[in-house]
C-alpha atoms as a PDB file:
ATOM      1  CA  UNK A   1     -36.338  37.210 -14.884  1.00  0.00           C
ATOM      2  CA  UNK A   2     -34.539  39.157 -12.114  1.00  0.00           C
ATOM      3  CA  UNK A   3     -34.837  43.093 -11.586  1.00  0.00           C
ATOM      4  CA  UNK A   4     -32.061  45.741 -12.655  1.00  0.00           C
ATOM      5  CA  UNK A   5     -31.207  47.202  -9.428  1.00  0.00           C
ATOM      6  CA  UNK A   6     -32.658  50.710 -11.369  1.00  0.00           C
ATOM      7  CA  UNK A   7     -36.323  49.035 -10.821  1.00  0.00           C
ATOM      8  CA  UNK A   8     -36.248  47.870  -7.564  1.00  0.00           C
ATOM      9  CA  UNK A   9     -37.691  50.062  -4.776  1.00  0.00           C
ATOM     10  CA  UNK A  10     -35.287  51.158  -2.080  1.00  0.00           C
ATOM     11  CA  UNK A  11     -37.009  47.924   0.003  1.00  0.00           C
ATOM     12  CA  UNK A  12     -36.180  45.650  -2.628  1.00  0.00           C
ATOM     13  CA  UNK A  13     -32.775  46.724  -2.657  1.00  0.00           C
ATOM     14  CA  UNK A  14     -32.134  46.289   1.115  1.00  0.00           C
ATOM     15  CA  UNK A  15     -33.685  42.888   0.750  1.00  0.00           C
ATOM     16  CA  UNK A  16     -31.156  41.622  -1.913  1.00  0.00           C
ATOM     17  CA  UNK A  17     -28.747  42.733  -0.078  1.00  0.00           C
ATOM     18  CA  UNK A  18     -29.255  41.237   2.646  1.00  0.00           C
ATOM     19  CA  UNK A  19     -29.488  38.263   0.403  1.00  0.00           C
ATOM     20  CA  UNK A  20     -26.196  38.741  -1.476  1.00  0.00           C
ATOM     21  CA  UNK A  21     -24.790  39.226   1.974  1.00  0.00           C
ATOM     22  CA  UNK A  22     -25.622  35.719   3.249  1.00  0.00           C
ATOM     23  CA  UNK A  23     -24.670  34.118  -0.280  1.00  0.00           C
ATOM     24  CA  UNK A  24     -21.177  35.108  -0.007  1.00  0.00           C
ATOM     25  CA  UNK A  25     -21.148  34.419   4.063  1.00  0.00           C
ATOM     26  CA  UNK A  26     -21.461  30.672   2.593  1.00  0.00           C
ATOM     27  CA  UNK A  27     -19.332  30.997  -0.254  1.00  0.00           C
ATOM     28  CA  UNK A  28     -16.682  32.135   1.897  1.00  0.00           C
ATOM     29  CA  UNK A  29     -17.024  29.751   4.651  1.00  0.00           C
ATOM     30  CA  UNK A  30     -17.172  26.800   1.415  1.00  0.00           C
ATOM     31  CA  UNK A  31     -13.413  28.403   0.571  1.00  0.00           C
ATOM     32  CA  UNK A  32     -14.902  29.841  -2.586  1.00  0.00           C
ATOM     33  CA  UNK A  33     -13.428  33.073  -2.898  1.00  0.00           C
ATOM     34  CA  UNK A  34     -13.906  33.992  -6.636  1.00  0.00           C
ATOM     35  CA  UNK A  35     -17.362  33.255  -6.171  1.00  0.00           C
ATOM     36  CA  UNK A  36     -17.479  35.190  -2.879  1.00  0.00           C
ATOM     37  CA  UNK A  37     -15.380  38.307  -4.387  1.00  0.00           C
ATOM     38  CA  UNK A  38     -18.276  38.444  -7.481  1.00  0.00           C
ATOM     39  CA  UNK A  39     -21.081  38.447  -4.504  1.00  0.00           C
ATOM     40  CA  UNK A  40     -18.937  41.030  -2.979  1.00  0.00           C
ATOM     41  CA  UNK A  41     -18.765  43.153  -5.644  1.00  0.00           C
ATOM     42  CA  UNK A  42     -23.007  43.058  -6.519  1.00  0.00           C
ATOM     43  CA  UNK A  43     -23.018  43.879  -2.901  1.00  0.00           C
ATOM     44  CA  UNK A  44     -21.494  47.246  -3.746  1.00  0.00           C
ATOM     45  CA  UNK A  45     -22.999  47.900  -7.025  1.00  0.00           C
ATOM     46  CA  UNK A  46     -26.748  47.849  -5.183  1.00  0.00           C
ATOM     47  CA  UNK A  47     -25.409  50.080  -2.078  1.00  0.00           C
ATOM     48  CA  UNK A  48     -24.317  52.282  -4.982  1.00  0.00           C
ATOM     49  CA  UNK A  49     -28.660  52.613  -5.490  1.00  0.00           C
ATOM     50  CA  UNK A  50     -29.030  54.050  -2.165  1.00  0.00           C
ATOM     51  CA  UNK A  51     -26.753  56.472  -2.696  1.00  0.00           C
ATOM     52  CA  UNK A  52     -27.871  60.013  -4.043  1.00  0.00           C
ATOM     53  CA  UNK A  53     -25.147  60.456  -7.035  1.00  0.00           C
ATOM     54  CA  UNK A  54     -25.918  64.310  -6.096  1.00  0.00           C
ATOM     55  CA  UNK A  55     -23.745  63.679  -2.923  1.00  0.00           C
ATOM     56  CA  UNK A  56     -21.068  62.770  -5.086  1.00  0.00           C
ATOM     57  CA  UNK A  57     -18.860  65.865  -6.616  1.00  0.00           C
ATOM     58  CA  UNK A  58     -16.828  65.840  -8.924  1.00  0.00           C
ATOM     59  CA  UNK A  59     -13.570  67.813  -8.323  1.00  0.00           C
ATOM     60  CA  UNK A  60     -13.464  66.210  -4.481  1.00  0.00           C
ATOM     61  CA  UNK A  61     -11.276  63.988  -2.916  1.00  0.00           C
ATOM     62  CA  UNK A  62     -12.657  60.746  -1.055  1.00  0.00           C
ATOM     63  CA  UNK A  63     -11.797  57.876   0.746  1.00  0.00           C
ATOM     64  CA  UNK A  64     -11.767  54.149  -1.190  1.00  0.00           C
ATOM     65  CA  UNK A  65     -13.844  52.263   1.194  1.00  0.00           C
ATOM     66  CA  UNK A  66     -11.839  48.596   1.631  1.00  0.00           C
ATOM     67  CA  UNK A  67      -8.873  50.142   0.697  1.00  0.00           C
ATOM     68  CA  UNK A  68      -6.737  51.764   3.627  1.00  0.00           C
ATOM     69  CA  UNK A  69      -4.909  55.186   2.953  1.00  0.00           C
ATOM     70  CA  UNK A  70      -5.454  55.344  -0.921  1.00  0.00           C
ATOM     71  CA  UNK A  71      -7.625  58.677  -2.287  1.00  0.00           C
ATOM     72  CA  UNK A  72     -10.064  58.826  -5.364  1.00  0.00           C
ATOM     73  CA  UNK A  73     -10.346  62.171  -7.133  1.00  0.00           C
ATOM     74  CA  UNK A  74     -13.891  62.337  -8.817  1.00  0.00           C
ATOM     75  CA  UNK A  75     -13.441  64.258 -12.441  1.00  0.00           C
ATOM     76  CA  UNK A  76     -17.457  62.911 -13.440  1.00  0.00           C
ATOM     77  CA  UNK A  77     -20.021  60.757 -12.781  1.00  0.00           C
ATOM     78  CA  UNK A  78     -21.660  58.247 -15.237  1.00  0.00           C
ATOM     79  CA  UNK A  79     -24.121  56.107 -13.828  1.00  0.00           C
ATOM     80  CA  UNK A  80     -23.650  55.085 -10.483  1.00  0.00           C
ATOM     81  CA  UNK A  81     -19.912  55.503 -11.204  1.00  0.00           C
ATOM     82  CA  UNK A  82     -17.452  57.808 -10.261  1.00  0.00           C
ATOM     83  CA  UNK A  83     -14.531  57.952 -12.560  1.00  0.00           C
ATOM     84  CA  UNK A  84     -11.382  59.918 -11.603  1.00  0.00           C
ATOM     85  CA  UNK A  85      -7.901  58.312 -10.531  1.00  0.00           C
ATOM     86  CA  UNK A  86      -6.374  57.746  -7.342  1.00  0.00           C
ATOM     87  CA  UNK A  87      -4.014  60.174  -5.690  1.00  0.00           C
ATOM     88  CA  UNK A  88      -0.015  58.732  -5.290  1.00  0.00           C
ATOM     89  CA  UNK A  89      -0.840  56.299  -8.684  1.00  0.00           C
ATOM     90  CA  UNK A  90       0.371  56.718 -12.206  1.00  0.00           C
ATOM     91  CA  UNK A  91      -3.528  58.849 -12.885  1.00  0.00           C
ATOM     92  CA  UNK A  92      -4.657  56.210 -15.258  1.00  0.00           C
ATOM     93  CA  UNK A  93      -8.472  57.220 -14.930  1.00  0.00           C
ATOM     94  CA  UNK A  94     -10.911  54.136 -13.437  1.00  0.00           C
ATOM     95  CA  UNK A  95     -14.520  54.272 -12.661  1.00  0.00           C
ATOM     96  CA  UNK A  96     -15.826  53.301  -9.070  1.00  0.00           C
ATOM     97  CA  UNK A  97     -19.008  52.484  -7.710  1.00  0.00           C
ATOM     98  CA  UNK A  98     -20.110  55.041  -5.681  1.00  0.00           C
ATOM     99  CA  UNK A  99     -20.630  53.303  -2.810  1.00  0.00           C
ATOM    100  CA  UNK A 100     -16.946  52.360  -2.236  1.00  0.00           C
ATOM    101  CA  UNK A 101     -16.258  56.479  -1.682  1.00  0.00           C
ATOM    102  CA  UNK A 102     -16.533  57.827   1.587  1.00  0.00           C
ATOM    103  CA  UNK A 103     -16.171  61.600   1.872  1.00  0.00           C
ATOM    104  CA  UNK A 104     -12.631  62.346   3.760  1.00  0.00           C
ATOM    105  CA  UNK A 105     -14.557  64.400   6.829  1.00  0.00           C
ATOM    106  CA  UNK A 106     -16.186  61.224   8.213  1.00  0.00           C
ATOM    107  CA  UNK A 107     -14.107  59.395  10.834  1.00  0.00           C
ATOM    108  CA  UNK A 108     -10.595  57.191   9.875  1.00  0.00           C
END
């Protein structure tokens, strides 16, 4: 029976991600790409468990990591999610991991 992410030690973490990492390296070059977005997406969800949701506020404007030019504004935090909307959209509210946020002072 595998580990929630929530038990795993910070170790453990990097170590299945380094194993998701390679699993959808092969699915991609095999041409599988639903297969290789799902691996994609775990990916994110354990990089979420490094994160310190404290670094996360709500009220603040970040950058969607993977997707160029588009803003998230954070209204709360539930989890390792950040739900909000995205600025220039119709403000329907969506939850993101928080490891696809990336605080607009860092770099392009």
């Amino acid at each position: 029976m595998e580990k929630k992410f929530s038990e795993m030690t910070e170790q453990e973490i990097k170590t299945e991600i380094a194993s998701l990492m390679e699993k959808a390296k092969k699915a991609s070059q095999m041409g599988y790409i639903n297969e290789f977005a799902v691996l994609e997406r775990k990916v994110v969800m354990a990089q979420s468990y490094l994160i310190d949701p404290a670094t996360i506020k709500p009220g603040e404007m970040y950058r969607i990591e993977g997707d160029p030019g588009m803003f998230f504004q954070v209204d709360y935090l539930k989890g390792r999610f950040a739900w909000g909307h995205r600025l220039g959209g119709e403000k329907k509210e969506e939850a993101l991991p928080i490891a696809m946020l990336k605080p607009l002072k860092e770099g392009k």
